[in-house]
PDB file of N, CA and C in Angstrom:
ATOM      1  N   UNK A   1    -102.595  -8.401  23.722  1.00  0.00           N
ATOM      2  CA  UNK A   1    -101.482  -7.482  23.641  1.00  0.00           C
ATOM      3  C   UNK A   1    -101.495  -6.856  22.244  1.00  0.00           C
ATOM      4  N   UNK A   2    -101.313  -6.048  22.166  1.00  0.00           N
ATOM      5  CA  UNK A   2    -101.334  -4.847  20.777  1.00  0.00           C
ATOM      6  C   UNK A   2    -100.008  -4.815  20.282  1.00  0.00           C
ATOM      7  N   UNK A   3     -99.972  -4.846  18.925  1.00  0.00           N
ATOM      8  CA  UNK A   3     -98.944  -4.693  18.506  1.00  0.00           C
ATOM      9  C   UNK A   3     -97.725  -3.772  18.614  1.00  0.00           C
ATOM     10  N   UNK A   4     -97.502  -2.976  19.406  1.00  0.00           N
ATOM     11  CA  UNK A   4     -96.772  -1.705  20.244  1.00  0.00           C
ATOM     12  C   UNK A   4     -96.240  -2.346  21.003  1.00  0.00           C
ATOM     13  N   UNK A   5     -97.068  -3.266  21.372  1.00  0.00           N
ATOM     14  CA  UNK A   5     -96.754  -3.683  22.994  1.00  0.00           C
ATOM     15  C   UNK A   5     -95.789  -5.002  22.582  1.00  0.00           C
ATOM     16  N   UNK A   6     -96.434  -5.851  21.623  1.00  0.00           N
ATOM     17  CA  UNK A   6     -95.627  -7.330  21.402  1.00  0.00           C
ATOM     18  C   UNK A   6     -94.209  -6.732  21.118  1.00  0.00           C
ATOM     19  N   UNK A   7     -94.229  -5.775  20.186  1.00  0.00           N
ATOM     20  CA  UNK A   7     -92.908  -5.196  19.284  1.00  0.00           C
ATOM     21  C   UNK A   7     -91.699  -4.805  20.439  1.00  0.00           C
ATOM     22  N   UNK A   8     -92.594  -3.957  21.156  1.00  0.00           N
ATOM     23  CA  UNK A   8     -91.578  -3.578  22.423  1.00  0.00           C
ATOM     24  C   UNK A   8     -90.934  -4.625  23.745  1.00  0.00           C
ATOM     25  N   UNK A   9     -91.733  -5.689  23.773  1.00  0.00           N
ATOM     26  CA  UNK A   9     -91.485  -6.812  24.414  1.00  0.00           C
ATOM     27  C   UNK A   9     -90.841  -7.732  23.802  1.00  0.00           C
ATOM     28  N   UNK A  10     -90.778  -7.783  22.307  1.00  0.00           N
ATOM     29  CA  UNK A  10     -89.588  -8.605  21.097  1.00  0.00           C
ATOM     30  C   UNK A  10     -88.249  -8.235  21.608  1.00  0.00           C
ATOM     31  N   UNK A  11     -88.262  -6.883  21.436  1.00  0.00           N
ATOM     32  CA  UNK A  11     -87.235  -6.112  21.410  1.00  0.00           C
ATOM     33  C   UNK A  11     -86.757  -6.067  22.835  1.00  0.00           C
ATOM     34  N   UNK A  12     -87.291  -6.091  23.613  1.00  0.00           N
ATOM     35  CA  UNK A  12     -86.764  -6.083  25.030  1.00  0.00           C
ATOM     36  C   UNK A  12     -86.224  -7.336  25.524  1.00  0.00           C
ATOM     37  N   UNK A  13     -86.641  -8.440  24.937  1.00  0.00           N
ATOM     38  CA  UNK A  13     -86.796  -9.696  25.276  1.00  0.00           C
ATOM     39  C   UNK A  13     -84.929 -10.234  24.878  1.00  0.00           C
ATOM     40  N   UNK A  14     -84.923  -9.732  23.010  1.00  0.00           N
ATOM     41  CA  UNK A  14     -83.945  -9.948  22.415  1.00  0.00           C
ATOM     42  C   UNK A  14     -82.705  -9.133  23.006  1.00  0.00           C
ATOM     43  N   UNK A  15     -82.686  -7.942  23.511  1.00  0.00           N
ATOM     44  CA  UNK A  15     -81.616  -7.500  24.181  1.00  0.00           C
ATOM     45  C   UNK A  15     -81.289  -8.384  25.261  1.00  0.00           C
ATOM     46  N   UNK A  16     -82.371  -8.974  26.318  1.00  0.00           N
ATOM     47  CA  UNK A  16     -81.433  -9.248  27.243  1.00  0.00           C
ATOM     48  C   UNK A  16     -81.360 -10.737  27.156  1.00  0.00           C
ATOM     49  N   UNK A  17     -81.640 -11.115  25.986  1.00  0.00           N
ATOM     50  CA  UNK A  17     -81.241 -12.760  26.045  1.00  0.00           C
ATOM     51  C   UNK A  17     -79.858 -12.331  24.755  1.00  0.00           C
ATOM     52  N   UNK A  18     -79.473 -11.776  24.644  1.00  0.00           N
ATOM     53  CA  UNK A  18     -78.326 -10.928  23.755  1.00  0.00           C
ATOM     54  C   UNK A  18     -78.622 -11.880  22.283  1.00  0.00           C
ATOM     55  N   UNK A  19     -80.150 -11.944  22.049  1.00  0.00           N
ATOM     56  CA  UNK A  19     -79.669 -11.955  20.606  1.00  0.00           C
ATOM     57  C   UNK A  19     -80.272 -13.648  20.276  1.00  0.00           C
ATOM     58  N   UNK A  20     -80.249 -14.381  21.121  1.00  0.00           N
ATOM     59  CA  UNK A  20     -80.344 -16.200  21.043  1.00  0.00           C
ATOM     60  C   UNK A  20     -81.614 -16.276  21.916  1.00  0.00           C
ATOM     61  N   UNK A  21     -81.909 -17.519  20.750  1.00  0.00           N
ATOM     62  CA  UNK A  21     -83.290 -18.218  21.247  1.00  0.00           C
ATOM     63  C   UNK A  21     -83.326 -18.681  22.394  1.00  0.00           C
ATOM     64  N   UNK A  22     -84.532 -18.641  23.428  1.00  0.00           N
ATOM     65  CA  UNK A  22     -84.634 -19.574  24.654  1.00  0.00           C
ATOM     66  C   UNK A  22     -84.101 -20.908  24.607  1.00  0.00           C
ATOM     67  N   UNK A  23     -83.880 -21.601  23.764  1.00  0.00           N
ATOM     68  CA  UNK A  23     -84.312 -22.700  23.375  1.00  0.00           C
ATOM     69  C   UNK A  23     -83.363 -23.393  22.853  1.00  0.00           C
ATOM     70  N   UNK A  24     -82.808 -22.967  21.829  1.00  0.00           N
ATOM     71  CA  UNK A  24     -81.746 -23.537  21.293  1.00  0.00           C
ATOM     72  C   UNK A  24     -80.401 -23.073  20.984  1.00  0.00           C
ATOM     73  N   UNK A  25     -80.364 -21.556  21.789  1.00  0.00           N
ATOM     74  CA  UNK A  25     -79.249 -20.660  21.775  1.00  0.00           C
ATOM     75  C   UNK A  25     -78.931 -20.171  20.699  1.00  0.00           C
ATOM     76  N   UNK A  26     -79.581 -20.384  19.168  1.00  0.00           N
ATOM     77  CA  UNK A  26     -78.474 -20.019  18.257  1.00  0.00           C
ATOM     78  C   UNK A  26     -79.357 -18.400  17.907  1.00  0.00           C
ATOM     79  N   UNK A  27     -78.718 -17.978  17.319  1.00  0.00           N
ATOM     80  CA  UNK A  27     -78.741 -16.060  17.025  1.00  0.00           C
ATOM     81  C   UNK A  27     -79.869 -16.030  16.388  1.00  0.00           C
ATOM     82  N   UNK A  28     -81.105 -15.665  16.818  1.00  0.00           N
ATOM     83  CA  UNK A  28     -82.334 -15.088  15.776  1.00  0.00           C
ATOM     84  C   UNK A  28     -82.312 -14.172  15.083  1.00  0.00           C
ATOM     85  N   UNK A  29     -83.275 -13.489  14.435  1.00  0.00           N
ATOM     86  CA  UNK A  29     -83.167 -11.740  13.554  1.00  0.00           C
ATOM     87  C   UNK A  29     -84.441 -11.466  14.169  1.00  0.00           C
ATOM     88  N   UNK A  30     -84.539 -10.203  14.703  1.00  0.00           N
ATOM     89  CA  UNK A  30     -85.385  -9.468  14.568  1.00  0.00           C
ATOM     90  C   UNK A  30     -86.106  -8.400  13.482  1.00  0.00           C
ATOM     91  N   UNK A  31     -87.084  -9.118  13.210  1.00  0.00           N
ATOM     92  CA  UNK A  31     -87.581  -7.927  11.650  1.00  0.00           C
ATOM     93  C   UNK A  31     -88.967  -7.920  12.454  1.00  0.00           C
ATOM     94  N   UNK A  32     -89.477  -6.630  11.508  1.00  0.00           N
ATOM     95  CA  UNK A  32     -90.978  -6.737  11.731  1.00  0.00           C
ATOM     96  C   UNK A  32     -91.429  -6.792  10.146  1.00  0.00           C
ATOM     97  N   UNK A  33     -90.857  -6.711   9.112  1.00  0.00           N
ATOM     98  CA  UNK A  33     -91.503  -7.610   7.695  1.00  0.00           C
ATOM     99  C   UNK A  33     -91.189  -9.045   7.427  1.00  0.00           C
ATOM    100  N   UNK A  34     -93.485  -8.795   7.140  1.00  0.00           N
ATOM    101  CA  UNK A  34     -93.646 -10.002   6.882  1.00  0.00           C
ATOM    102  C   UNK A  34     -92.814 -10.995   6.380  1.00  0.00           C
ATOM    103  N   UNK A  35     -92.260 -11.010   5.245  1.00  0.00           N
ATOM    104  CA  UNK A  35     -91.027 -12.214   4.425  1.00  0.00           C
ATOM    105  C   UNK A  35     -89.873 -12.078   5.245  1.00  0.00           C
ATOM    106  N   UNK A  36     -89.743 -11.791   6.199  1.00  0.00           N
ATOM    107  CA  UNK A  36     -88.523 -12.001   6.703  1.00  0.00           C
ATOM    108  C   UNK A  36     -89.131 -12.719   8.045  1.00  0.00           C
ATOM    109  N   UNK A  37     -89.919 -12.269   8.790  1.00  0.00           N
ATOM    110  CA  UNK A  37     -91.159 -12.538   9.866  1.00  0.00           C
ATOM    111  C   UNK A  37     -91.168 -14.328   9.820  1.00  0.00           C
ATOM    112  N   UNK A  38     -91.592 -14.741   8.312  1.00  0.00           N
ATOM    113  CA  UNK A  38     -91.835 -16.005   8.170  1.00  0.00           C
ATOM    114  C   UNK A  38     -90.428 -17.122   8.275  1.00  0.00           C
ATOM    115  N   UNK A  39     -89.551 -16.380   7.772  1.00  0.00           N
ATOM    116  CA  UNK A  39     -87.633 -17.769   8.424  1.00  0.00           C
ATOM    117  C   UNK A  39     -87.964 -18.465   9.173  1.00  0.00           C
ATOM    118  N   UNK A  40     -86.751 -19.240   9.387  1.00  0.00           N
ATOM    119  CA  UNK A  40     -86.710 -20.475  10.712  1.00  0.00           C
ATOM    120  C   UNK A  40     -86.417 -19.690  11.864  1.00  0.00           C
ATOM    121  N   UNK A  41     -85.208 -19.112  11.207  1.00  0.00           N
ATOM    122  CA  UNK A  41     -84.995 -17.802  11.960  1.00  0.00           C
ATOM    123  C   UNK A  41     -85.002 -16.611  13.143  1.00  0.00           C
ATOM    124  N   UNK A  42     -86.546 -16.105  12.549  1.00  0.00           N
ATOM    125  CA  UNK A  42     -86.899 -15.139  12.806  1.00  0.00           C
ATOM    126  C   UNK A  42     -87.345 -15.111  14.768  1.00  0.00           C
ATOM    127  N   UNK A  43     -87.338 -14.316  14.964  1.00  0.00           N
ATOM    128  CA  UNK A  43     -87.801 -13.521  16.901  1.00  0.00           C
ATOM    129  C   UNK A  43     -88.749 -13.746  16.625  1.00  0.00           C
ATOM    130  N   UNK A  44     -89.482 -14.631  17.552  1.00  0.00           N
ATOM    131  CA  UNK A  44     -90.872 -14.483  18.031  1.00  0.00           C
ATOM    132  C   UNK A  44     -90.796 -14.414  19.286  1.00  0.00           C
ATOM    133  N   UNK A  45     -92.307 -13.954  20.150  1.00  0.00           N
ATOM    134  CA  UNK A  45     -92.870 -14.354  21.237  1.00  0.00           C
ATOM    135  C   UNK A  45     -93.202 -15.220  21.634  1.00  0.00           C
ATOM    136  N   UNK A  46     -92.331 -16.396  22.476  1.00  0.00           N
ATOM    137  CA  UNK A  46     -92.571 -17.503  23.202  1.00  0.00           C
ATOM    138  C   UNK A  46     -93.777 -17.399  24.724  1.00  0.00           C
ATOM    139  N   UNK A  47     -94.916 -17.806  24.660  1.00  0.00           N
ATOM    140  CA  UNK A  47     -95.555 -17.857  26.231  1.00  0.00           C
ATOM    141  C   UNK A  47     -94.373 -19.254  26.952  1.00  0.00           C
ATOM    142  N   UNK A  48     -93.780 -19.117  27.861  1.00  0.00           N
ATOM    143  CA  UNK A  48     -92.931 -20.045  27.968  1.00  0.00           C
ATOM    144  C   UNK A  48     -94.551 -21.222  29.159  1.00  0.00           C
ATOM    145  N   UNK A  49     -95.572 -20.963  29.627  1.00  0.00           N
ATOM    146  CA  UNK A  49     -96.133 -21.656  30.051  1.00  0.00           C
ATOM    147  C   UNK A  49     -97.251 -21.319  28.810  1.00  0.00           C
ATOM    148  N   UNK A  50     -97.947 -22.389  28.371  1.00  0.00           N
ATOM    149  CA  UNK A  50     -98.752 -22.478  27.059  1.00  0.00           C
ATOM    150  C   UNK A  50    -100.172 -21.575  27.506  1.00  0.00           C
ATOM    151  N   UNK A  51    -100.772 -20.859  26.546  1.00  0.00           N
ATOM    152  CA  UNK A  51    -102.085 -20.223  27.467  1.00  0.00           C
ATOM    153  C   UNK A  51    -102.878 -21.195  27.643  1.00  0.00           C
ATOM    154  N   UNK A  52    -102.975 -22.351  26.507  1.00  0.00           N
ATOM    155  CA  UNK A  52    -104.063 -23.714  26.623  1.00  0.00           C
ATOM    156  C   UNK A  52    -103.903 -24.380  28.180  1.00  0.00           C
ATOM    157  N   UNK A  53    -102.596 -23.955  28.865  1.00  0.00           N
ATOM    158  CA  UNK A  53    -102.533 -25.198  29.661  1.00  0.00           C
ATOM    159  C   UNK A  53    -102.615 -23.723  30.914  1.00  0.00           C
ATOM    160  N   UNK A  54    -103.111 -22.519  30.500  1.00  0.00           N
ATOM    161  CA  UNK A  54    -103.813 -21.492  32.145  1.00  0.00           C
ATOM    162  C   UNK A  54    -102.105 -20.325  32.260  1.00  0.00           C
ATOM    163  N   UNK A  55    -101.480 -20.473  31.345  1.00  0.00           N
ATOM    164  CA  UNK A  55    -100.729 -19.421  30.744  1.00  0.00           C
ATOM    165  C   UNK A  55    -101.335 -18.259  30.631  1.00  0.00           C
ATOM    166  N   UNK A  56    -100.630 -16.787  30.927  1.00  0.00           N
ATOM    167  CA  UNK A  56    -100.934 -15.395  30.385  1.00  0.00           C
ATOM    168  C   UNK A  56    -100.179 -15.124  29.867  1.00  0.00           C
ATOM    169  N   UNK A  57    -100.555 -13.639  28.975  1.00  0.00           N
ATOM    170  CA  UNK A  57     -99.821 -12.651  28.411  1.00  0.00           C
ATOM    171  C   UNK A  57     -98.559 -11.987  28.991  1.00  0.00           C
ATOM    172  N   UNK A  58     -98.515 -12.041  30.981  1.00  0.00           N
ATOM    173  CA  UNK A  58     -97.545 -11.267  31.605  1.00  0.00           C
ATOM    174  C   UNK A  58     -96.152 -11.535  30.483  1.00  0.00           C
ATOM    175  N   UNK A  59     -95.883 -10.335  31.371  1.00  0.00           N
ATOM    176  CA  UNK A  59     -94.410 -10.385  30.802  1.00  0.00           C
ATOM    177  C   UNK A  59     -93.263 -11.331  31.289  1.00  0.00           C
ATOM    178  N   UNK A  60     -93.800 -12.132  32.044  1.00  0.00           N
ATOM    179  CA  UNK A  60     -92.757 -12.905  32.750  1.00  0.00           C
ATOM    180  C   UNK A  60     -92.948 -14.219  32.818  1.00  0.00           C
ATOM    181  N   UNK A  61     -93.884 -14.510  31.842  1.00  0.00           N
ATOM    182  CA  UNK A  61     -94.482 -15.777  31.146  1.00  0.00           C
ATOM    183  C   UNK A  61     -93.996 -15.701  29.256  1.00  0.00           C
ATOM    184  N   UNK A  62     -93.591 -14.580  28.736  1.00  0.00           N
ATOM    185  CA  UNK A  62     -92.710 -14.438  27.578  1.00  0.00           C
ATOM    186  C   UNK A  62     -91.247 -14.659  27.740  1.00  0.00           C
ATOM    187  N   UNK A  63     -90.904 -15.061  26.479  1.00  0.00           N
ATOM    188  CA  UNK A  63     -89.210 -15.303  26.189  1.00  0.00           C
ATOM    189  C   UNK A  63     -89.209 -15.126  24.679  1.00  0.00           C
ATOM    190  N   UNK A  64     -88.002 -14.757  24.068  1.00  0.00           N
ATOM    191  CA  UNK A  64     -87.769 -14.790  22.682  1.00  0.00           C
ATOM    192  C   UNK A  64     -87.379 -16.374  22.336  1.00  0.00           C
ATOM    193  N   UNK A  65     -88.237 -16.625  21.799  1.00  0.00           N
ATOM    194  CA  UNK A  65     -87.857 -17.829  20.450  1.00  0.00           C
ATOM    195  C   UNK A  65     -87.390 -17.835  19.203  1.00  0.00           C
ATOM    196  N   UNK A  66     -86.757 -18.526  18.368  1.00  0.00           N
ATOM    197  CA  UNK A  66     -86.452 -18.842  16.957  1.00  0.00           C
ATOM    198  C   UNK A  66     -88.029 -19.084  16.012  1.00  0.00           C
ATOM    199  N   UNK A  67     -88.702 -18.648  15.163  1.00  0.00           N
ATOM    200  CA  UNK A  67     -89.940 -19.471  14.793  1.00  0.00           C
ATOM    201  C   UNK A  67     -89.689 -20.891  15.065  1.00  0.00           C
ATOM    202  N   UNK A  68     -88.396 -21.467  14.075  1.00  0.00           N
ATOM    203  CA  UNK A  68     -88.528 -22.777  14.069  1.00  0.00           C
ATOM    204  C   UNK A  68     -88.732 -23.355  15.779  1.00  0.00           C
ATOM    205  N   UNK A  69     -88.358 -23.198  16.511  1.00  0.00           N
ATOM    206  CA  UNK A  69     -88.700 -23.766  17.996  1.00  0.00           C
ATOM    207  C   UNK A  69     -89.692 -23.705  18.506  1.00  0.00           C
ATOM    208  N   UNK A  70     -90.492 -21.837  18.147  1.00  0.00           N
ATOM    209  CA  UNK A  70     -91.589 -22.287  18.679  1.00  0.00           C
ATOM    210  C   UNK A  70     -92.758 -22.528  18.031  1.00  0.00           C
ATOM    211  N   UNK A  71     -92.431 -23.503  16.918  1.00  0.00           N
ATOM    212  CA  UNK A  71     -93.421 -24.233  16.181  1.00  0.00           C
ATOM    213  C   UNK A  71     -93.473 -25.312  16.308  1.00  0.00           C
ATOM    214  N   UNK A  72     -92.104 -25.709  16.698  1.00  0.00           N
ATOM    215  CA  UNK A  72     -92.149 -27.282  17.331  1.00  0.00           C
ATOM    216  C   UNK A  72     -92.365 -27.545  18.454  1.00  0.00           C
ATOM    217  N   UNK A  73     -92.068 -26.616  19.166  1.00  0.00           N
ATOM    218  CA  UNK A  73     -92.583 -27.029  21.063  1.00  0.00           C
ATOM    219  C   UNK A  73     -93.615 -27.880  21.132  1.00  0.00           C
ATOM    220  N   UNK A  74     -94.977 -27.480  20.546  1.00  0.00           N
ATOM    221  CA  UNK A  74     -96.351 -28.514  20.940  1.00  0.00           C
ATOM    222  C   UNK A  74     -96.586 -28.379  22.218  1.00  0.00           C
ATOM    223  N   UNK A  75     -97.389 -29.137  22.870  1.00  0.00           N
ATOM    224  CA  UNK A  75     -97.671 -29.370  23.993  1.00  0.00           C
ATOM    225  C   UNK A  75     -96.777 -29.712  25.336  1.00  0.00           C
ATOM    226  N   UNK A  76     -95.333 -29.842  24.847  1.00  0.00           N
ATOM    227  CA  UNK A  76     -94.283 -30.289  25.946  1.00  0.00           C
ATOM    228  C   UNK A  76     -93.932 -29.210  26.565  1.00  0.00           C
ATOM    229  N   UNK A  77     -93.710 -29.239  27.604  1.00  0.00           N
ATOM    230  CA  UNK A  77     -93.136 -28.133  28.888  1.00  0.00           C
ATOM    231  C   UNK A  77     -91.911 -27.227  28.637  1.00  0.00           C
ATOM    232  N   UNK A  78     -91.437 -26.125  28.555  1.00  0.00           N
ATOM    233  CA  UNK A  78     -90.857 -25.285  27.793  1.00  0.00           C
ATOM    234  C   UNK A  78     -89.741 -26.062  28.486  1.00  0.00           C
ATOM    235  N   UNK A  79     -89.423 -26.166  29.638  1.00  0.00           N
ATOM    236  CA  UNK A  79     -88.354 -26.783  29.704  1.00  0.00           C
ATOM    237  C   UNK A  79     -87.433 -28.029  29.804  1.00  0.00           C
ATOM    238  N   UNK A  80     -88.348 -28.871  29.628  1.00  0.00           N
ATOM    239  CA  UNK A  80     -88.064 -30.494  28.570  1.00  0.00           C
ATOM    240  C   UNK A  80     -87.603 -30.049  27.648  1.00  0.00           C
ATOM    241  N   UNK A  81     -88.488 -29.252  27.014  1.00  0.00           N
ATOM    242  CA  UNK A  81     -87.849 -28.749  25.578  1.00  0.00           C
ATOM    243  C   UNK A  81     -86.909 -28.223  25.300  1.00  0.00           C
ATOM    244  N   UNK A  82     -86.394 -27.269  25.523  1.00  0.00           N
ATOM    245  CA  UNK A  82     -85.417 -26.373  26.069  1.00  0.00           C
ATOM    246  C   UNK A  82     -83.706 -27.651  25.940  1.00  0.00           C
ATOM    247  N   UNK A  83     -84.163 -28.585  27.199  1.00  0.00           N
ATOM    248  CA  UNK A  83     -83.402 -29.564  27.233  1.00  0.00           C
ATOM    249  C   UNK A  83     -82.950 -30.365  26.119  1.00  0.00           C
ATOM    250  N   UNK A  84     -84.244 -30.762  25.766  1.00  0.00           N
ATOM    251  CA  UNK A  84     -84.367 -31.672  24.350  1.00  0.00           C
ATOM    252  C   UNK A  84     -83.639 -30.859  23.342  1.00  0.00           C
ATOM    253  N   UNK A  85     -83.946 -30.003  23.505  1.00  0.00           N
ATOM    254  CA  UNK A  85     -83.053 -28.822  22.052  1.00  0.00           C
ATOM    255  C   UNK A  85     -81.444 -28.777  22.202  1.00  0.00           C
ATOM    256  N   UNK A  86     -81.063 -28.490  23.921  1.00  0.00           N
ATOM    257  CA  UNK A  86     -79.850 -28.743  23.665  1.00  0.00           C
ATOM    258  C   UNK A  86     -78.813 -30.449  23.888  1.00  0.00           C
ATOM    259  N   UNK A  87     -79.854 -30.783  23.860  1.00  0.00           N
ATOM    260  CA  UNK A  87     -79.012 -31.789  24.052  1.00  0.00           C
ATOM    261  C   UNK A  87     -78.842 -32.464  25.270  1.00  0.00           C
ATOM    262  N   UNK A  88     -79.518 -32.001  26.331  1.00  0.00           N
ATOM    263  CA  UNK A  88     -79.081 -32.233  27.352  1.00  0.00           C
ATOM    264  C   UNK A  88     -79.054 -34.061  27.954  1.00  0.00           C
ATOM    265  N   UNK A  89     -79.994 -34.611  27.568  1.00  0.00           N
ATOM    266  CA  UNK A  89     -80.694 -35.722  28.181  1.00  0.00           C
ATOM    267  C   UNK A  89     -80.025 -36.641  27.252  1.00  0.00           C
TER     268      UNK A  89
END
């Protein structure tokens, strides 16, 4: 995916999750500079199924994440995690 394309899928992603991470609900920022890019913060592109584990690029295999979440996910199933984040279990 090209950067046009990730940017416009950030942005699309963050409108209709109004703003909060998949993951842990709390309010991300969307920037596209670098030092701001790097926060706990910051909007990223979540593959919510991992590509290692036969994941794609579709668009319906993305979600907006917090960095910090989706640096910690690892190898666990987006939605264990998801759980684990809020508390659920």
């Amino acid at each position: 995916m090209d950067t046009r394309a990730a940017r416009y899928f950030k942005w699309l992603l963050f409108w209709q999750q109004q703003g909060r991470c998949c993951y842990c609900g709390e309010h991300v920022v969307l920037t596209y500079r670098p030092y701001d890019a790097a926060r706990p913060y910051a909007a990223t592109l979540e593959h919510l199924q991992r590509r290692a584990d036969g994941g794609t690029g579709h668009p319906s295999n993305l979600a907006c994440a917090c960095k910090r979440c989706n640096n910690a996910r690892g190898a666990i199933d987006w939605l264990t995690y998801a759980s684990q984040r809020r508390s659920e279990f």
